[in-house]
Protein backbone atom coordinates (compact mmCIF):
# COMPACT_ATOMS: atom_id res chain seq x y z
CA UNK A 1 -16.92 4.17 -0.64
CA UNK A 2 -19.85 5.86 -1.48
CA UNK A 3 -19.17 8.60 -4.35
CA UNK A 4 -21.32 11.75 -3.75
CA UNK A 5 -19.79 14.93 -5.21
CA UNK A 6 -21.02 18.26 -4.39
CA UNK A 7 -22.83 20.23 -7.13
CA UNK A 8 -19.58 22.58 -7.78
CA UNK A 9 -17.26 19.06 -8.40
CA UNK A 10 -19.80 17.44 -10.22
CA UNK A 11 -20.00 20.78 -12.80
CA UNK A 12 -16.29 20.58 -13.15
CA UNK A 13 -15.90 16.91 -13.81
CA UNK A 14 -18.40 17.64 -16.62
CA UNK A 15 -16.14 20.48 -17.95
CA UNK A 16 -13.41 18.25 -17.57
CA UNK A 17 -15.06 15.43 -19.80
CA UNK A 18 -16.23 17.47 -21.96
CA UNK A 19 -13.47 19.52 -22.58
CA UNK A 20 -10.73 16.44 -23.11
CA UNK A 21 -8.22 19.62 -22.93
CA UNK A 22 -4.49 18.62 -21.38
CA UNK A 23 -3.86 18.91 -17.69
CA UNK A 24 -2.47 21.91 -16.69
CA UNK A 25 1.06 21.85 -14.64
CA UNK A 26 3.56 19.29 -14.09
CA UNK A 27 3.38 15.92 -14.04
CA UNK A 28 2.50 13.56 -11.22
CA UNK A 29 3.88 10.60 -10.29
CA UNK A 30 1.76 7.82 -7.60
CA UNK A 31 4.07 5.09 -8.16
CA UNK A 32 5.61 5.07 -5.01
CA UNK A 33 6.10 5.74 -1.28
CA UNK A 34 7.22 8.84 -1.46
CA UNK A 35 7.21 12.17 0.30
CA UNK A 36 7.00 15.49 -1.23
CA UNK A 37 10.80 16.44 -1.90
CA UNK A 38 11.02 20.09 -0.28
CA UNK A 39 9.98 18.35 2.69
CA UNK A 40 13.36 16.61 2.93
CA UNK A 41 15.34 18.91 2.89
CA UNK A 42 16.29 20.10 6.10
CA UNK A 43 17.69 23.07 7.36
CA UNK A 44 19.74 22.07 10.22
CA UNK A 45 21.65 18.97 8.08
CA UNK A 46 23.84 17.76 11.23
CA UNK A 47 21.40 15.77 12.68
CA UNK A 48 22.22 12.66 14.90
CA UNK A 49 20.50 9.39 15.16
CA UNK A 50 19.35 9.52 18.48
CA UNK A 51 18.12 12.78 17.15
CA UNK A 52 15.50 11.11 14.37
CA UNK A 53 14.88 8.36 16.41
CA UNK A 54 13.50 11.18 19.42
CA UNK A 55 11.47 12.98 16.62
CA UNK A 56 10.65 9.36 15.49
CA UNK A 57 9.48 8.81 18.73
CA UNK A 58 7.48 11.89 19.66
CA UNK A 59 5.53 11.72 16.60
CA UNK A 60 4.34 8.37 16.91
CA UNK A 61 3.61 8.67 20.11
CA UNK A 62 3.30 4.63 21.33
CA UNK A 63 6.81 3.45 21.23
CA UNK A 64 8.83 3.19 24.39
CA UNK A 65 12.01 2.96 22.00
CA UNK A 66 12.88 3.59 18.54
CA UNK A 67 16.07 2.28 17.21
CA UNK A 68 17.47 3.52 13.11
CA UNK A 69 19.68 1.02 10.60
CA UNK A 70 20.97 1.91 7.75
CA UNK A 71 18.81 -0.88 5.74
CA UNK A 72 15.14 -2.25 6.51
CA UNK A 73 17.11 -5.59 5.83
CA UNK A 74 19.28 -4.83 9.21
CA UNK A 75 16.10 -3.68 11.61
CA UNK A 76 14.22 -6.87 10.41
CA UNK A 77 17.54 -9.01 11.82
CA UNK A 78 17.33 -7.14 14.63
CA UNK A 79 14.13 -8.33 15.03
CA UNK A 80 14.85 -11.39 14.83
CA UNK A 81 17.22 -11.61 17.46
CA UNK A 82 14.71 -9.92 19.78
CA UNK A 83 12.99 -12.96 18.76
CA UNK A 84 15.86 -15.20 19.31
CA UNK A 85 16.07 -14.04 23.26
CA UNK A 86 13.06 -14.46 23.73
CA UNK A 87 13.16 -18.25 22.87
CA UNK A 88 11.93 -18.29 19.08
CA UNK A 89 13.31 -19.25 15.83
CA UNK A 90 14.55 -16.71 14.04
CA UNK A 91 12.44 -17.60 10.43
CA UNK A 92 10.59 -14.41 9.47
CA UNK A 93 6.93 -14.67 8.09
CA UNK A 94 5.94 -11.86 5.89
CA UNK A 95 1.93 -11.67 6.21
CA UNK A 96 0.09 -9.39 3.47
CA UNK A 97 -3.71 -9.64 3.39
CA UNK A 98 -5.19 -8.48 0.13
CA UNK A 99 -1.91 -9.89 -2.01
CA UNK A 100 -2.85 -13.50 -1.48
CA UNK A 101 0.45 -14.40 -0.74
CA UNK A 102 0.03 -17.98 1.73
CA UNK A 103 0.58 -17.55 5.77
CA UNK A 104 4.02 -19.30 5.83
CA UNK A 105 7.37 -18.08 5.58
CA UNK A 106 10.17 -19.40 2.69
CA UNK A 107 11.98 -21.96 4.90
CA UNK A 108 12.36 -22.85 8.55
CA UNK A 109 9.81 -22.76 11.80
CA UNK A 110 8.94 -18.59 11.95
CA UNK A 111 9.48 -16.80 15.40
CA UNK A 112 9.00 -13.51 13.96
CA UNK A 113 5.60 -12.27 11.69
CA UNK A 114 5.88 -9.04 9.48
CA UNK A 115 2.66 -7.57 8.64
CA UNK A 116 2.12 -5.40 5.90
CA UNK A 117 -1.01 -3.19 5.46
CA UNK A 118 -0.38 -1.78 2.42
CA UNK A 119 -2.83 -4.33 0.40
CA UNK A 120 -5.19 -5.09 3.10
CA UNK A 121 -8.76 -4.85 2.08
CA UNK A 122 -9.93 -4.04 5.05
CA UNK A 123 -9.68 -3.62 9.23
CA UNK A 124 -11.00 -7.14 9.59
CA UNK A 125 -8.48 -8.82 7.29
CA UNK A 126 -5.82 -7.25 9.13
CA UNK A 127 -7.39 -7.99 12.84
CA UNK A 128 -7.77 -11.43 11.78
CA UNK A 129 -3.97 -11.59 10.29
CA UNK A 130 -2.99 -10.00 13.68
CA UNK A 131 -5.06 -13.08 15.27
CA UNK A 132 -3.37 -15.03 14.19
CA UNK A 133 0.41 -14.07 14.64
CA UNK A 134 -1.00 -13.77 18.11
CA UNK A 135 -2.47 -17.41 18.13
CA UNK A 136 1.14 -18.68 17.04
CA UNK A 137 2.84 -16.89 19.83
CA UNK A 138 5.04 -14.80 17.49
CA UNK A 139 6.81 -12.20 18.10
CA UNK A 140 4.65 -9.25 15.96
CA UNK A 141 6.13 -6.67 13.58
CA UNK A 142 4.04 -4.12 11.68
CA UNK A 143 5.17 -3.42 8.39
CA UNK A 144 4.50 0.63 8.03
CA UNK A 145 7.32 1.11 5.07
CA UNK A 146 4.44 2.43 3.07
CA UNK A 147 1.62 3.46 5.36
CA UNK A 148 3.28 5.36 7.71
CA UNK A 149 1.51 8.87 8.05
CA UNK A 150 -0.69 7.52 5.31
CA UNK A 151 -3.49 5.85 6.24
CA UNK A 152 -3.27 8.02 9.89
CA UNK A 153 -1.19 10.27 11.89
CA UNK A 154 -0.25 6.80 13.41
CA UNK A 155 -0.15 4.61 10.03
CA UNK A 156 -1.86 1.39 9.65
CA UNK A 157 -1.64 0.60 14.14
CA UNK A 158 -3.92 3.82 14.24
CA UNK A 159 -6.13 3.23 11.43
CA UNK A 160 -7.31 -0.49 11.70
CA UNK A 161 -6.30 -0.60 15.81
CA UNK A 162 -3.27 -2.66 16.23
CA UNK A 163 -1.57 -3.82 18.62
CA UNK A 164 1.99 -4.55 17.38
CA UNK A 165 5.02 -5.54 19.53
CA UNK A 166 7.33 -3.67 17.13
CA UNK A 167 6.39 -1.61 13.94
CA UNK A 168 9.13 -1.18 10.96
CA UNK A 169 9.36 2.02 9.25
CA UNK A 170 11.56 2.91 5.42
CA UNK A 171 13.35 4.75 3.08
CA UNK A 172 10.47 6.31 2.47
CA UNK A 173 10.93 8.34 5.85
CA UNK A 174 14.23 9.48 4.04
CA UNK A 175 12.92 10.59 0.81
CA UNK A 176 13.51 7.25 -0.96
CA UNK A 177 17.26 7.17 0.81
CA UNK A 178 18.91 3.77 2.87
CA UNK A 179 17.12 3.98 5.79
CA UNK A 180 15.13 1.92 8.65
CA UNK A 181 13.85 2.72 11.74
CA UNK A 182 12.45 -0.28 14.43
CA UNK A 183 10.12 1.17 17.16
CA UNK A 184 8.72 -0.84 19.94
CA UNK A 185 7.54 -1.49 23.95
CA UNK A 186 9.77 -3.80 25.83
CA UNK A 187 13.55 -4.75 25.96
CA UNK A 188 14.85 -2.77 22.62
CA UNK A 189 17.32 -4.50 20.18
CA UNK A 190 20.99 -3.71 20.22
CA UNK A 191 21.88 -0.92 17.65
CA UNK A 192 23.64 -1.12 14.99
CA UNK A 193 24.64 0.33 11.64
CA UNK A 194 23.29 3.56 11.58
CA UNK A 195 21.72 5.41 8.34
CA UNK A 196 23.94 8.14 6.57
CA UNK A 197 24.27 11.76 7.04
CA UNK A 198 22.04 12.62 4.23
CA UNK A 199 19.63 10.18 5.08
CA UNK A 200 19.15 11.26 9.06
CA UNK A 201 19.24 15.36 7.39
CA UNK A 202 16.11 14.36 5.18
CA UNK A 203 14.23 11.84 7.46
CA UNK A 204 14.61 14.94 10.68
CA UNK A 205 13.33 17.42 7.97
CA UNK A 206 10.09 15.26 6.87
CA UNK A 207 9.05 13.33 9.64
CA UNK A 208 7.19 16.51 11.45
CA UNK A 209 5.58 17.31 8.52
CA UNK A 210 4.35 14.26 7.77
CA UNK A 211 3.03 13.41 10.96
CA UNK A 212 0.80 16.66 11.14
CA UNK A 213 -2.82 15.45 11.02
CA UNK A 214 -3.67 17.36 8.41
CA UNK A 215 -0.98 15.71 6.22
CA UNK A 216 -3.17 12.15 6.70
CA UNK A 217 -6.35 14.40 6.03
CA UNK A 218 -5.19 15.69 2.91
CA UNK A 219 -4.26 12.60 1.56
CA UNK A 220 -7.42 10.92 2.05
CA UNK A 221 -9.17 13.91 0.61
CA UNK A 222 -6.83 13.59 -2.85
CA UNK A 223 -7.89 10.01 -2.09
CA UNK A 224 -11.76 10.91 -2.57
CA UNK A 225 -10.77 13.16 -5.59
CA UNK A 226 -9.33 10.22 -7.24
CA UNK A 227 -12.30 7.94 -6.93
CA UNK A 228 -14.57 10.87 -8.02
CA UNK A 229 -12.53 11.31 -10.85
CA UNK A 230 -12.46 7.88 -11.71
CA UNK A 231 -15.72 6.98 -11.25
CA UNK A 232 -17.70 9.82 -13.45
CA UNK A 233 -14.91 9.17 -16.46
CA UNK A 234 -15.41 5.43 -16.58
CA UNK A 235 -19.05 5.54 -16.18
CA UNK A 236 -19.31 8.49 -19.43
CA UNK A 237 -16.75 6.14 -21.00
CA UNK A 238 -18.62 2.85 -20.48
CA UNK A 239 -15.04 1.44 -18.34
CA UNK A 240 -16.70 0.98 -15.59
CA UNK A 241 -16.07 -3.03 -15.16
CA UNK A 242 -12.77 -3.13 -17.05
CA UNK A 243 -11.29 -0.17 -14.75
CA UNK A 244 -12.30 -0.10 -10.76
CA UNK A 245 -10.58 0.58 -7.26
CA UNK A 246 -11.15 -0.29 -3.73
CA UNK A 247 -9.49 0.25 -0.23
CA UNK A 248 -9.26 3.38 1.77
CA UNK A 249 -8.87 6.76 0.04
CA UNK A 250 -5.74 7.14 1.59
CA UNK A 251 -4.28 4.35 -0.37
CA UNK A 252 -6.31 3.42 -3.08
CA UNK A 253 -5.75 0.22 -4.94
CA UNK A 254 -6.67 0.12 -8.47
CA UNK A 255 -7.88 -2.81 -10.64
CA UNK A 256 -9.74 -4.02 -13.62
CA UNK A 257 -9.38 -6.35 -17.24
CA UNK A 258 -7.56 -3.09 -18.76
CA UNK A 259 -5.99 -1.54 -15.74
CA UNK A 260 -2.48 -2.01 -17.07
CA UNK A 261 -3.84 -0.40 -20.83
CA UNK A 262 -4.98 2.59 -18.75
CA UNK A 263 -2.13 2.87 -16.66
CA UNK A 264 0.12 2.81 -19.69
CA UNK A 265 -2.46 6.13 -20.99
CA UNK A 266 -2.39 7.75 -17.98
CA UNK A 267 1.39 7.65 -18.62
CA UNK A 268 1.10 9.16 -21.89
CA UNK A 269 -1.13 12.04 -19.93
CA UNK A 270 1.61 12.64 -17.73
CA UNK A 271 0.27 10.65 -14.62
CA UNK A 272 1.86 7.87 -13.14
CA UNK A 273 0.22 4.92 -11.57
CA UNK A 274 0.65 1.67 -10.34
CA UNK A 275 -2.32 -0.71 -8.31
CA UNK A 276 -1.38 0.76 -5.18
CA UNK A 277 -1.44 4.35 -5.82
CA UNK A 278 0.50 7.09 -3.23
CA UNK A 279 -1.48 10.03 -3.98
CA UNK A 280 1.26 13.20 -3.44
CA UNK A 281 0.44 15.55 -0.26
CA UNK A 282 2.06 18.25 -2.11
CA UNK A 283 -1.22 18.35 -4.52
CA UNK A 284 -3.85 20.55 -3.04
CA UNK A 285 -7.28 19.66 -3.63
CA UNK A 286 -8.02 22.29 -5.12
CA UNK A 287 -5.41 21.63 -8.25
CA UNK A 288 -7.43 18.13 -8.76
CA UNK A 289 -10.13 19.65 -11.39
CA UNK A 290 -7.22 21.15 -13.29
CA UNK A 291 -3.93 18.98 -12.57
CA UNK A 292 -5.43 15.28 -11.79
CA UNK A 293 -9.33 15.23 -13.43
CA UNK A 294 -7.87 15.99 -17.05
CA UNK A 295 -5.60 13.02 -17.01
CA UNK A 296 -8.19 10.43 -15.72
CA UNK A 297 -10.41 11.59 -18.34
CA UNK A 298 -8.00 11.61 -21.59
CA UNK A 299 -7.02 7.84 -19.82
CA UNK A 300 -10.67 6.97 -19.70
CA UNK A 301 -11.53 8.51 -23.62
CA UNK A 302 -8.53 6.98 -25.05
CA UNK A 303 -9.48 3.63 -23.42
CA UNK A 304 -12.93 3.70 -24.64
CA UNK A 305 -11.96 3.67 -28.91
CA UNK A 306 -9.18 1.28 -28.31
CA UNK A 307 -10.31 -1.44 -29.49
CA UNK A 308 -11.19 -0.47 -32.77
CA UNK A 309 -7.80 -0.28 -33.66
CA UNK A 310 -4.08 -0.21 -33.50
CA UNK A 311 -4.37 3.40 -32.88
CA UNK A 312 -4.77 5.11 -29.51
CA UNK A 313 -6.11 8.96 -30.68
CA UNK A 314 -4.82 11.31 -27.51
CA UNK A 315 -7.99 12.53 -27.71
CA UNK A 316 -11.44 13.79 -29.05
CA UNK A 317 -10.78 17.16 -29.88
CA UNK A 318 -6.88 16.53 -31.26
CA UNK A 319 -7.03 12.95 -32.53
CA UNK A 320 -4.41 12.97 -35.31
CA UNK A 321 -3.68 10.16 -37.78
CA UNK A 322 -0.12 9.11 -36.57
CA UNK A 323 -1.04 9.02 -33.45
CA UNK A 324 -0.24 5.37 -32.60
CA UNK A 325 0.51 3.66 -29.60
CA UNK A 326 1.84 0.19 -30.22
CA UNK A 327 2.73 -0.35 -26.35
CA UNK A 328 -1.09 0.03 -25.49
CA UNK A 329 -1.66 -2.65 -28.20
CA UNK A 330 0.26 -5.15 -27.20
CA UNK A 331 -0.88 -4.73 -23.52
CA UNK A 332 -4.37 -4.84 -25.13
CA UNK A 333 -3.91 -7.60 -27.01
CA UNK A 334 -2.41 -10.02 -24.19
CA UNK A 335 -5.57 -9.54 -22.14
CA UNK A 336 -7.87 -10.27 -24.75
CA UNK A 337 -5.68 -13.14 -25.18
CA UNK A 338 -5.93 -14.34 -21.66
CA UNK A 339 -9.68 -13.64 -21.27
């Protein structure tokens, strides 16, 4: 991506490093798949399956059917015995370009490919994964537990143009509660155990909000913010080759040598990340400079005089003697170690 900030952001990421103040607000947490909680909390809690699975439906757009479990675990048999009629095994393979996980499934001849685009690199790695599945006569799920609404008002299928037979949708359509829906073209799979009252009140509360295109266009925005962020505070810390990121704004993946030590800061600074980071729709843009920029920065500072010691200072304005940090250390210390 190429990093051009307009002369108003590039002013206040100076401030910002400059300053090393604390962020202002609450916390924020990208460690998961997860939807802003007001928006699962619906209104009208008495909602039924078929219900979901219409609003499911409507939202997505492409599916002739969608079908809900109470578990991703039972939708993913239920794929299987789609795959079953149709004259396959029934061995899943679970494909996921960018993890380097190998092409082959755990045991027994596969009938049935899962493809996750949560790690993928890029649109070709996942056209040439879908290529594949194709070339083995397969039957095709798409994996959107985590990139539904993300990457596109129509996930990962609209974003790098797939063609699944049947795309698999989670908890995280619930607000983190048991929950699976399989959507599809084509004979549908019999139904069976359905999610629970809570879950079908939360997922009939979110799903139109997060399928509004703005919701996908404000994520990727928060995206760009990040990789702003990131990239002026590494460069003025000289981080720039032990802490990087790649993928789409939308879901950025970070890495680096000292990724984990800066995660573990950006902890400290009340932000929490992991590689694959789900940025939080909730967070307008426009809290970034005050709510996101001052954590990256404190991260990056902190990060930059570790070495030198045992002790992490929180900072170059409030560094204080005691201020240790003997979990940084040790993460510190094992990657020197390795390198």
């Amino acid at each position: 991506m190429e990093l051009r900030p307009s002369p108003e952001e590039s002013q206040a990421l100076a401030r910002v490093w400059e300053s090393q103040s604390r962020a202002e607000g609450p916390a924020l947490d990208f460690t998961g798949p997860r939807w802003p909680a007001a928006w699962c909390r619906g209104s009208e809690p008495a909602s039924s399956a078929a219900e979901v699975a219409g609003l499911l439906r409507e939202a997505l757009g492409w599916p002739e059917w969608v079908r809900l479990y109470a578990k991703p675990a039972l939708a993913v048999v239920a794929a299987a015995r789609l795959a079953v009629a149709r004259g396959l095994p029934k061995g899943v393979l679970w494909v996921a370009p960018g993890t380097g996980a190998p092409l082959e499934p755990p045991s027994g001849p596969p009938g049935v490919a899962v493809l996750r685009g949560d790690w993928a690199p890029d649109r070709g790695a996942m056209l040439w994964a879908q290529e594949e599945i194709r070339e083995r006569g397969l039957l095709y799920v798409l994996d959107e537990s985590a990139t539904a609404f993300r990457l596109a008002p129509g996930g990962a299928r609209e974003r790098f143009g797939l063609e699944p037979d049947l795309a698999l949708y989670g908890p995280a359509l619930a607000g983190g509660r048991p929950f699976a829906a399989l959507a599809g073209r084509g004979p549908a799979p019999d139904p069976g155990p359905e999610p629970a009252t809570e879950a079908l009140a939360a997922a009939a509360s979110l799903i139109p909000r997060a399928a509004r295109s703005d919701t996908a266009e404000r994520i990727a925005e928060l995206g760009r913010l990040l990789f702003l962020g990131l990239d002026y505070f590494t460069r003025r810390a000289g981080l720039s080759d032990e802490v990087a990121w790649e993928g789409p704004s939308a879901l950025p993946r970070l890495k680096g040598r000292r990724l984990w030590a800066f995660i573990e800061l950006a902890r400290e600074e009340g932000l929490g990340l992991q590689p694959l980071v789900f940025l939080d729709p909730s967070l307008e843009p426009r809290q970034v400079p005050e709510r996101l920029w001052p954590r990256l920065a404190r991260a990056a500072a902190r990060l930059k005089v570790l070495p030198e010691g045992e002790k992490a200072p929180l900072g170059w304005r409030d560094a204080a003697e005691t201020a240790t940090c003997a979990r940084v250390a040790d993460i510190l210390a094992g990657l020197e170690t390795e390198s």
